[in-house]
C-alpha atoms as a PDB file:
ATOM      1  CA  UNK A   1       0.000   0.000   0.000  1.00  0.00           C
ATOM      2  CA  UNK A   2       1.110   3.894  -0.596  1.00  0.00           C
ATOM      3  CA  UNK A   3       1.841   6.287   2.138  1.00  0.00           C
ATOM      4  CA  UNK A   4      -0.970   8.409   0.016  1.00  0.00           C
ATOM      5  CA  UNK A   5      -3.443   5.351   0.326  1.00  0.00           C
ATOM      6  CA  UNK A   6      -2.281   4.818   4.005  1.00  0.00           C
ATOM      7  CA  UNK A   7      -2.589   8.325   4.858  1.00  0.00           C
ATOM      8  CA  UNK A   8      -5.497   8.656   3.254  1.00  0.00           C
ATOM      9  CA  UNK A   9      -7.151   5.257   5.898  1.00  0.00           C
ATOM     10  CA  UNK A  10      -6.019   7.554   8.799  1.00  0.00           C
ATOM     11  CA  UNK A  11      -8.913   8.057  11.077  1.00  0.00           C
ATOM     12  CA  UNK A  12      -8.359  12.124  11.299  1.00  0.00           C
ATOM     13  CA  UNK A  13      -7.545  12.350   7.647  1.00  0.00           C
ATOM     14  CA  UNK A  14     -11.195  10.925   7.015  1.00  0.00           C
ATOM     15  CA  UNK A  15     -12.445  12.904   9.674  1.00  0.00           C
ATOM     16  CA  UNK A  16     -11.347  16.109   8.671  1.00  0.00           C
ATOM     17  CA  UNK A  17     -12.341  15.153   4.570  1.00  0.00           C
ATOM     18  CA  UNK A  18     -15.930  14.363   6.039  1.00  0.00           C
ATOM     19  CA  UNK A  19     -15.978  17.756   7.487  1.00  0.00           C
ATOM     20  CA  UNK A  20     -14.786  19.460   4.617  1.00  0.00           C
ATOM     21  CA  UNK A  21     -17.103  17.680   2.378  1.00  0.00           C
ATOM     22  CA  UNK A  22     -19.995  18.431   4.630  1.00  0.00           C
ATOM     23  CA  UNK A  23     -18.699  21.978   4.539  1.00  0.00           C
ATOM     24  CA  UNK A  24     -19.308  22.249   1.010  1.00  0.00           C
ATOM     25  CA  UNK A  25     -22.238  20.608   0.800  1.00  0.00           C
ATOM     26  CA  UNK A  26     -23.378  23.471   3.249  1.00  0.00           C
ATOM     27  CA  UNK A  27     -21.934  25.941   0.605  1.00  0.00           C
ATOM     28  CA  UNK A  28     -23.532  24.544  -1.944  1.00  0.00           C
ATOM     29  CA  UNK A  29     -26.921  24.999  -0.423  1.00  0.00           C
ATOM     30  CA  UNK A  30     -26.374  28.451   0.661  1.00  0.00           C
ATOM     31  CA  UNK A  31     -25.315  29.128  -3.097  1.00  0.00           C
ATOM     32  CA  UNK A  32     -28.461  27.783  -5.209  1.00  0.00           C
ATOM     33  CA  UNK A  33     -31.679  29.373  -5.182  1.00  0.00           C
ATOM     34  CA  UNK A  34     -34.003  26.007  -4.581  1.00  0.00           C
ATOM     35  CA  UNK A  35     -37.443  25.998  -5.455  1.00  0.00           C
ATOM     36  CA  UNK A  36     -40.040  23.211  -4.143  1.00  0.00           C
ATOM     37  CA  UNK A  37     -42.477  21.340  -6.281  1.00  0.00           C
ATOM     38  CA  UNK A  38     -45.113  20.961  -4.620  1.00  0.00           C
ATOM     39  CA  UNK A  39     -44.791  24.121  -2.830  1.00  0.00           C
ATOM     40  CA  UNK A  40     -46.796  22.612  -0.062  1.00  0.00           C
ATOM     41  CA  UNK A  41     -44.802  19.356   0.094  1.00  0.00           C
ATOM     42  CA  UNK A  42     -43.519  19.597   3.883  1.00  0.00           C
ATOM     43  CA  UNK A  43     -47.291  19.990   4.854  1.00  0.00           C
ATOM     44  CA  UNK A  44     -48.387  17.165   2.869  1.00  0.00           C
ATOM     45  CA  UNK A  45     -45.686  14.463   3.959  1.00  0.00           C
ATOM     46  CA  UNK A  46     -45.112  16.017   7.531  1.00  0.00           C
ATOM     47  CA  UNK A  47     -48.590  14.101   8.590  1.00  0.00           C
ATOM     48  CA  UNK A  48     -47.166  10.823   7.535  1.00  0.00           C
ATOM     49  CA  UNK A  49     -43.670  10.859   8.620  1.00  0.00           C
ATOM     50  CA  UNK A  50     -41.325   9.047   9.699  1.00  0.00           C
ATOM     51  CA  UNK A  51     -41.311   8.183   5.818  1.00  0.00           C
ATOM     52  CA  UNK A  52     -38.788   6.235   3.702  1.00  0.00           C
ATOM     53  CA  UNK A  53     -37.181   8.857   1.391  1.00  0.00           C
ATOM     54  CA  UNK A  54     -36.214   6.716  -1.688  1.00  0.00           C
ATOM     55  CA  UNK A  55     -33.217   8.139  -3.796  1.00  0.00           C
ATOM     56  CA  UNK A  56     -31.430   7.028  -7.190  1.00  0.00           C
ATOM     57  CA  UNK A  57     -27.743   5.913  -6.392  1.00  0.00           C
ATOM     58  CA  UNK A  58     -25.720   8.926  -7.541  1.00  0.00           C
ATOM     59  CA  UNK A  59     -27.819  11.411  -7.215  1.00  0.00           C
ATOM     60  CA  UNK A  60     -27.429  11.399  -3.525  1.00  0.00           C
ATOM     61  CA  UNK A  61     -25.182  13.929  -2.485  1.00  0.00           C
ATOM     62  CA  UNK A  62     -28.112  16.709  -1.986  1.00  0.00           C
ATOM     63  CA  UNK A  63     -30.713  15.102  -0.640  1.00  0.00           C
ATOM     64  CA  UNK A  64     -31.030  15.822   2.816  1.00  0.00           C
ATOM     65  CA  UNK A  65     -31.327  19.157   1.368  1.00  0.00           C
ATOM     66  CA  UNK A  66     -35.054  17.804   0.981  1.00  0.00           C
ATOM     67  CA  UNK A  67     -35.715  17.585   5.145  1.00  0.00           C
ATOM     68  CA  UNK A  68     -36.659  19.943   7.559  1.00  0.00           C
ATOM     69  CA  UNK A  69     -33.993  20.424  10.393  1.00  0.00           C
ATOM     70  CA  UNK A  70     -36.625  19.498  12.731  1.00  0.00           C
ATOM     71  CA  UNK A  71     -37.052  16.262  11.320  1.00  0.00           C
ATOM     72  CA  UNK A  72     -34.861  13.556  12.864  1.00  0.00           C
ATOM     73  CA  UNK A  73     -33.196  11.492   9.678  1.00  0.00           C
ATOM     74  CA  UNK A  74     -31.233   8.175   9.461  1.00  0.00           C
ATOM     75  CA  UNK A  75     -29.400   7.365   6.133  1.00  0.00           C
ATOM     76  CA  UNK A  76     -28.459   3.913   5.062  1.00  0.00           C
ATOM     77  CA  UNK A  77     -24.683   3.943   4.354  1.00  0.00           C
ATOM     78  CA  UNK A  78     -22.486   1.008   2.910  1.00  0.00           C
ATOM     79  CA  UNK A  79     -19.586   0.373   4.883  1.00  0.00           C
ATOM     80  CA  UNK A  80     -16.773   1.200   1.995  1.00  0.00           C
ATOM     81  CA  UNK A  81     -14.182   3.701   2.216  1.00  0.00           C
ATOM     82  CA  UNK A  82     -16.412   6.230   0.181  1.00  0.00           C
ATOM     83  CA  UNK A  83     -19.360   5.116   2.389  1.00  0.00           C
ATOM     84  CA  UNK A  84     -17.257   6.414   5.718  1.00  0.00           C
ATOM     85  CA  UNK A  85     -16.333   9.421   4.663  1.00  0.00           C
ATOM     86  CA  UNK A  86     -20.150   9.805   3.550  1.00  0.00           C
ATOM     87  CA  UNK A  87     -21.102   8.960   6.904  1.00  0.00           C
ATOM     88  CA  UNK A  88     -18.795  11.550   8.497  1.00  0.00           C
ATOM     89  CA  UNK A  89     -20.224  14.213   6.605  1.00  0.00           C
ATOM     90  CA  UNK A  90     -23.666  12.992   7.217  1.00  0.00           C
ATOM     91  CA  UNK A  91     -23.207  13.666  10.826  1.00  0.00           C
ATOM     92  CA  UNK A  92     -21.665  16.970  10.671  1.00  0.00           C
ATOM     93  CA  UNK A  93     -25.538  17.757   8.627  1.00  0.00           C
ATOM     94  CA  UNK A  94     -27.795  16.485  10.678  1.00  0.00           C
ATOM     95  CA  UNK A  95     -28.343  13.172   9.569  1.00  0.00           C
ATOM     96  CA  UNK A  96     -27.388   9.743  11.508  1.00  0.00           C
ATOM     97  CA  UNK A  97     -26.119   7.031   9.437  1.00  0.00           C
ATOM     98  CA  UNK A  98     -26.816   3.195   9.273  1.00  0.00           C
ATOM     99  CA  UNK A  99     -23.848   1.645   7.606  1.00  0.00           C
ATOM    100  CA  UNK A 100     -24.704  -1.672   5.901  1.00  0.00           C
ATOM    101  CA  UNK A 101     -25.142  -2.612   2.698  1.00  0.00           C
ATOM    102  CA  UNK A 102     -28.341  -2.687   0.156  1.00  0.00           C
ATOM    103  CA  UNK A 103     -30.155  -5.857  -1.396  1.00  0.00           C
ATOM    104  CA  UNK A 104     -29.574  -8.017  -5.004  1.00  0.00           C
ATOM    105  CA  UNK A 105     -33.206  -7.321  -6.337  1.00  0.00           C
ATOM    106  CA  UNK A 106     -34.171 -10.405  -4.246  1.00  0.00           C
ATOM    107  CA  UNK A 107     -35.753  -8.806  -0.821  1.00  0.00           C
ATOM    108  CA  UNK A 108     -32.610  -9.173   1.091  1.00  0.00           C
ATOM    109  CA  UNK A 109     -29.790  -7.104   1.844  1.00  0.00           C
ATOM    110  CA  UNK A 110     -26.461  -8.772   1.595  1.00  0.00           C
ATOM    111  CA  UNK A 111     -24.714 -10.263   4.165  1.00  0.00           C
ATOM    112  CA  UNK A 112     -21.947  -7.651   5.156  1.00  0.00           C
ATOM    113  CA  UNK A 113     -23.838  -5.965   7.524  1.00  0.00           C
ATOM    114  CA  UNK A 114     -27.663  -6.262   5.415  1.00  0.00           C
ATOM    115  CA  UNK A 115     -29.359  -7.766   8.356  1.00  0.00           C
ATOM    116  CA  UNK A 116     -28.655  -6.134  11.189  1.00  0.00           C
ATOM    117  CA  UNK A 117     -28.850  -2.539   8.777  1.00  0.00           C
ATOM    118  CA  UNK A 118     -32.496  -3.808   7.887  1.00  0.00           C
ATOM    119  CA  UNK A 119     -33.097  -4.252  11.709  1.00  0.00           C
ATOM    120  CA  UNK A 120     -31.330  -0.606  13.078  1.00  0.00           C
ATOM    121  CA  UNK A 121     -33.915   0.826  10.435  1.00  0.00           C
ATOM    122  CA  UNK A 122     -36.748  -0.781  11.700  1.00  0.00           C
ATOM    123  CA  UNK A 123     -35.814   0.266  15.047  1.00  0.00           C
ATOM    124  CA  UNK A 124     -35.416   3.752  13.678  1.00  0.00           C
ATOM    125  CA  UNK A 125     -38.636   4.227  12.075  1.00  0.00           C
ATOM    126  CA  UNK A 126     -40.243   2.885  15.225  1.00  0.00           C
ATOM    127  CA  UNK A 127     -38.057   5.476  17.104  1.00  0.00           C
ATOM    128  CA  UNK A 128     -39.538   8.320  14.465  1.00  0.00           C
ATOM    129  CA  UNK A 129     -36.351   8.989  12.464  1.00  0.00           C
ATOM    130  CA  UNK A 130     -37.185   9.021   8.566  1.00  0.00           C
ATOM    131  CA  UNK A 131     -34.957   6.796   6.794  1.00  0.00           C
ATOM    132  CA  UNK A 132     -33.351   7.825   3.448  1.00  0.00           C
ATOM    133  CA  UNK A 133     -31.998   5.161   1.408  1.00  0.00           C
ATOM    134  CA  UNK A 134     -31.052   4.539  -2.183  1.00  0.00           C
ATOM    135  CA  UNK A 135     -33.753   2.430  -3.963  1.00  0.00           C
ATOM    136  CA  UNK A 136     -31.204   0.801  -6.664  1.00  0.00           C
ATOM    137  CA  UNK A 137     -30.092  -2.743  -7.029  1.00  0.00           C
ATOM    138  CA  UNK A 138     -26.117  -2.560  -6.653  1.00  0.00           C
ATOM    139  CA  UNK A 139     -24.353  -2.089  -9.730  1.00  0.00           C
ATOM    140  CA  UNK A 140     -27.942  -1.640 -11.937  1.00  0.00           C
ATOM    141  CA  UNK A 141     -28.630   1.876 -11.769  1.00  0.00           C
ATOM    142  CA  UNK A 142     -31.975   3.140 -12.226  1.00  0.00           C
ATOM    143  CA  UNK A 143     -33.765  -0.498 -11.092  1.00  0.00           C
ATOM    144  CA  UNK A 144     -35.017  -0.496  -7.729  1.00  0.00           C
ATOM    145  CA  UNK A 145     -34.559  -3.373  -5.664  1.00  0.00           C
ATOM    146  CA  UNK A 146     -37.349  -5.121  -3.289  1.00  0.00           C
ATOM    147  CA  UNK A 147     -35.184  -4.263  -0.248  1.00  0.00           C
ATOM    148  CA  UNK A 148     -36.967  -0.809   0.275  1.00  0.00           C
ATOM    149  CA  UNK A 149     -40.200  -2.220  -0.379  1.00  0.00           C
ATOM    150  CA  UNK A 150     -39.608  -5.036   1.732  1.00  0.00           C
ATOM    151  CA  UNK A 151     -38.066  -2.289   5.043  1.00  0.00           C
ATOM    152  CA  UNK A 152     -41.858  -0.384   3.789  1.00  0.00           C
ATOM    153  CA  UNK A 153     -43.706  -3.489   4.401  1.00  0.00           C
ATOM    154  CA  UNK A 154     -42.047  -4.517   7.904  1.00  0.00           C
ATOM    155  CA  UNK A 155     -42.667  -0.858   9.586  1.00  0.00           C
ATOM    156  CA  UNK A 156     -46.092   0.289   7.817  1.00  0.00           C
ATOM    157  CA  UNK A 157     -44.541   3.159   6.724  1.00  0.00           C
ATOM    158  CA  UNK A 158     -44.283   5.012   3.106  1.00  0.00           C
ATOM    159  CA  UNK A 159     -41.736   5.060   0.693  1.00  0.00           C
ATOM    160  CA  UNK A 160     -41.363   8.793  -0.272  1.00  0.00           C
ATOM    161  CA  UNK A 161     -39.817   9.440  -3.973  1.00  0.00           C
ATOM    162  CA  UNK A 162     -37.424  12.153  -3.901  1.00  0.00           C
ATOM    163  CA  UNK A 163     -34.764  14.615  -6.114  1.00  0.00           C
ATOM    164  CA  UNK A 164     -32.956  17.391  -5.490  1.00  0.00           C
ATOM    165  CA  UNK A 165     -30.932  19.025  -8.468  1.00  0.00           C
ATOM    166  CA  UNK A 166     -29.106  21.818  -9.245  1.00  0.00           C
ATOM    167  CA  UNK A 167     -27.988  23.550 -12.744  1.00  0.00           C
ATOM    168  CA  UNK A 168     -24.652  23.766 -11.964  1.00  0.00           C
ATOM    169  CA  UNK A 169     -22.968  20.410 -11.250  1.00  0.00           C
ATOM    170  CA  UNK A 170     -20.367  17.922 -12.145  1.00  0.00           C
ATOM    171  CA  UNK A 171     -21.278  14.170 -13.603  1.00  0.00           C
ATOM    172  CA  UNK A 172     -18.787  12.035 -13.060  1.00  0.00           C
ATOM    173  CA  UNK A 173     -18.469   8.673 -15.258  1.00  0.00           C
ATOM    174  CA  UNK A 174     -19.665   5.722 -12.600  1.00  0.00           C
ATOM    175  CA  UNK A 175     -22.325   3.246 -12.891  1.00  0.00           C
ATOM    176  CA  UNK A 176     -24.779   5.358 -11.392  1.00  0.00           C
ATOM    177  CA  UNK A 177     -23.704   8.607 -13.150  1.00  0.00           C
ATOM    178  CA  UNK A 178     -23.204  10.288 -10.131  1.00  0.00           C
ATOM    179  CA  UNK A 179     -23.813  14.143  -9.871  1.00  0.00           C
ATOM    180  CA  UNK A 180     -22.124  16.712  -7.396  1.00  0.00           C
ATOM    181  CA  UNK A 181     -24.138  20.078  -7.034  1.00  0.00           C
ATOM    182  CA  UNK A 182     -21.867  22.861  -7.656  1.00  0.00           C
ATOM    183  CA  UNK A 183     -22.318  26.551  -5.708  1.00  0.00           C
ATOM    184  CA  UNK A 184     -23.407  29.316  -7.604  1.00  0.00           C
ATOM    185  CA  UNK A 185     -26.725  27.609  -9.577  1.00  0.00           C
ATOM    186  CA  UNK A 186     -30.035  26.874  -8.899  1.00  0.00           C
ATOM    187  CA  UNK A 187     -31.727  23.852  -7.838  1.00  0.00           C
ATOM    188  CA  UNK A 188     -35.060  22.303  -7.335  1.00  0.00           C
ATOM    189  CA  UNK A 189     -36.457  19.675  -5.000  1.00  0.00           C
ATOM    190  CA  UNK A 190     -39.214  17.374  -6.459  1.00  0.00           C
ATOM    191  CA  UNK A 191     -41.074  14.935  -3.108  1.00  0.00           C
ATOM    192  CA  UNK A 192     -43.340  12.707  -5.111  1.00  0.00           C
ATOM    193  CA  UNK A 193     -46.428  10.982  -4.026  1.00  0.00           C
ATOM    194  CA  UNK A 194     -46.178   8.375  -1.310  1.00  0.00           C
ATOM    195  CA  UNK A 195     -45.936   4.755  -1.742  1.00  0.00           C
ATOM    196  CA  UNK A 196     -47.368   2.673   0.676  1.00  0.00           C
ATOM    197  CA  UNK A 197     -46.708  -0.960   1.407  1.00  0.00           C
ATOM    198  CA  UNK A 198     -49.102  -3.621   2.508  1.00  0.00           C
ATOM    199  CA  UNK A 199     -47.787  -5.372   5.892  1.00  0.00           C
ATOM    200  CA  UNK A 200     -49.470  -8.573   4.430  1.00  0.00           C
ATOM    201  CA  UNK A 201     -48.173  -8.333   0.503  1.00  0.00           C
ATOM    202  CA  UNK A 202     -47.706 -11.075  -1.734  1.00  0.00           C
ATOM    203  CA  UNK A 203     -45.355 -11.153  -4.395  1.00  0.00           C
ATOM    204  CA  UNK A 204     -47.777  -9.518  -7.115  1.00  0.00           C
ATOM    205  CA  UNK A 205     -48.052  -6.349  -4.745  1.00  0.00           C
ATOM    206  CA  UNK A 206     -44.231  -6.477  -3.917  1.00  0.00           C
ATOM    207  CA  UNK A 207     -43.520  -6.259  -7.336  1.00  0.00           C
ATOM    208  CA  UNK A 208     -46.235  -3.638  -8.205  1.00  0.00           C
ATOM    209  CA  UNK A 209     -44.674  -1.887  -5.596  1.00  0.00           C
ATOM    210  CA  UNK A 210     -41.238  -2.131  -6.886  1.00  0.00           C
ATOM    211  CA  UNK A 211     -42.514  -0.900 -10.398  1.00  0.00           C
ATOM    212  CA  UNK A 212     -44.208   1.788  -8.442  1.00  0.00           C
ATOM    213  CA  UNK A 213     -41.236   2.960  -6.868  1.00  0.00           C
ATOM    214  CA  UNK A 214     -39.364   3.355  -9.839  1.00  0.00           C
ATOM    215  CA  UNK A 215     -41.483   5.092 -11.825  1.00  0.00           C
ATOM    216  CA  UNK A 216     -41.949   7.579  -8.584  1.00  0.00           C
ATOM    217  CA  UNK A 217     -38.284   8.111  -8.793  1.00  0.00           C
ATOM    218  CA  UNK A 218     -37.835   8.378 -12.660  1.00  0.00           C
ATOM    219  CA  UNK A 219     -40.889  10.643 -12.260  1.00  0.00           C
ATOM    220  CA  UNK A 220     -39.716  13.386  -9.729  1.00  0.00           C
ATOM    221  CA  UNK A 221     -36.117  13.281 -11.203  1.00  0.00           C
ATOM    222  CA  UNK A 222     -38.115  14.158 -14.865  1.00  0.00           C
ATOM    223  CA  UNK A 223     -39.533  16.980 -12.826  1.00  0.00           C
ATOM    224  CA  UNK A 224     -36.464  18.230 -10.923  1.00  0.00           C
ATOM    225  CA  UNK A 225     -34.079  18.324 -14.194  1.00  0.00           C
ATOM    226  CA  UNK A 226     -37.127  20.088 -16.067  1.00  0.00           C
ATOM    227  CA  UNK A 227     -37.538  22.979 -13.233  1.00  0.00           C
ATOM    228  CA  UNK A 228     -33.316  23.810 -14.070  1.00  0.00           C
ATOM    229  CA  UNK A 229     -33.588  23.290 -18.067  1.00  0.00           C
ATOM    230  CA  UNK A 230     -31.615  20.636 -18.273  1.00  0.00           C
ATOM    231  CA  UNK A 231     -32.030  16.694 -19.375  1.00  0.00           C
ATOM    232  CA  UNK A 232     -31.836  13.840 -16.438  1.00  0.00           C
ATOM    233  CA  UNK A 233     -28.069  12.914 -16.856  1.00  0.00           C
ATOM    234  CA  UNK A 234     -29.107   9.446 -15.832  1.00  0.00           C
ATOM    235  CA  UNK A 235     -32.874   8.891 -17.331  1.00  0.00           C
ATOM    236  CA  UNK A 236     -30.978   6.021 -19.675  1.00  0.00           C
ATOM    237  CA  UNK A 237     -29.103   4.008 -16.754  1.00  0.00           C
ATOM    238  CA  UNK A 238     -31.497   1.667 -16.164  1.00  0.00           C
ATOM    239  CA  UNK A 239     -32.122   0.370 -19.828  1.00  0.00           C
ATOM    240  CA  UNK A 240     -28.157   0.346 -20.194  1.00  0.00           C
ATOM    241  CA  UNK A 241     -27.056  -1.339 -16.999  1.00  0.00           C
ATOM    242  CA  UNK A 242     -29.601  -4.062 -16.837  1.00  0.00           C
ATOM    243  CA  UNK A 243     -28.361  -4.787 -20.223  1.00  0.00           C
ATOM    244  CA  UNK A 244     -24.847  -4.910 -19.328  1.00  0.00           C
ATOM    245  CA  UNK A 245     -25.271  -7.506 -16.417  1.00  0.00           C
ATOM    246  CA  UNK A 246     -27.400  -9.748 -18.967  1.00  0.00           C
ATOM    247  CA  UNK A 247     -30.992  -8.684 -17.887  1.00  0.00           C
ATOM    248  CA  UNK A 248     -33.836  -7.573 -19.380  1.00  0.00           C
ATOM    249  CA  UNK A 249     -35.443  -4.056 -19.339  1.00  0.00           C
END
């Protein structure tokens, strides 16, 4: 290993990069004029929370933008390198993270931490704490897995679609064509209509749910990328990935 790549593992170094990062972030929400579509969205979802705030992989950077500070948040967080760092900065904003790691597209979460993630959520939602989590199977962007439906049908509470954008940004060239917010811009936040989960489901309404989630998600992103003038970086992700792993559409 390097002394850059064992500097970088130092607990401070990470530390003080999560801070920065989260110091940023806080720049770059200072920086944007947002708008909210609805306008009335706290007031509408503020009834049913704690919700499950479903995001795309990648497009996760701003989305706690989307909460009010009195809301108490949890956000799922896998338990890489980049997932630590995430974590640190997640703290430093107000949000609590679960590290552990999301499902295959087959109702479970992996193993590396999945089931005991899965439980700390439950516990959370029961606590009151929304729980934001990307909806995506790992490594197919754009396809949401049955592991948020399944956390929805466990607690009884609803999944929650939601974007935030901005105009300026950078798109890096990952799997899930992640996007940064840049300062300087403007940005919307798009909270679509909840999705709620039977406690008693069979597979039909799992999947209908499933479908249902990712046509919330494709939906508000549609929205959020219209309200800036610009084109949903990632609207072709999920025909391309699932096509690169050997699936269909």
């Amino acid at each position: 290993m390097s002394l850059l790549k064992r500097i970088g593992k130092h607990p401070r170094v990470r530390a003080a990069a999560g801070y920065a990062f989260a110091r940023y972030l806080g720049l770059v929400r200072r920086t944007n004029r947002f708008v909210m579509e609805p306008a009335d969205a706290h007031e509408r979802i503020g009834p049913l929370m704690p919700v499950i705030a479903a995001m795309w992989h990648g497009q996760h950077f701003l989305v706690h933008l989307a909460k009010r500070p009195q809301d108490p948040t949890a956000c799922l967080v896998s338990r890489s390198g980049d997932g630590e760092l995430n974590a640190i900065a997640l703290e430093h904003l107000g949000v609590r993270p679960i590290r552990g790691s999301g499902d295959r597209g087959r109702g479970r979460v992996r193993e590396k931490g999945g089931a005991q993630a899965m439980r700390a959520m439950l516990r959370a939602l029961e606590g009151g704490e929304s729980i934001v989590m990307t909806a995506d199977v790992p490594k197919i962007a754009r396809r949401a897995g049955e592991g948020i439906v399944t956390l929805a049908r466990l607690s009884g509470r609803p999944i929650v679609p939601v974007a935030v954008v901005t105009s300026r940004r950078k798109i890096f060239r990952s799997w899930d064509r992640a996007t940064l917010g840049l300062p300087f811009g403007r940005g919307a936040i798009v909270i679509g209509d909840p999705i709620f989960v039977a406690r008693d489901a069979d597979a039909d309404a799992v999947e209908a749910a499933r479908r249902a989630v990712e046509t919330g998600l494709d939906g508000v992103h549609a929205r959020a990328y219209a309200r800036i003038g610009a084109d949903d970086p990632g609207a072709d992700l999920r025909t391309t990935s699932m096509a690169a792993a050997g699936g269909g559409a």
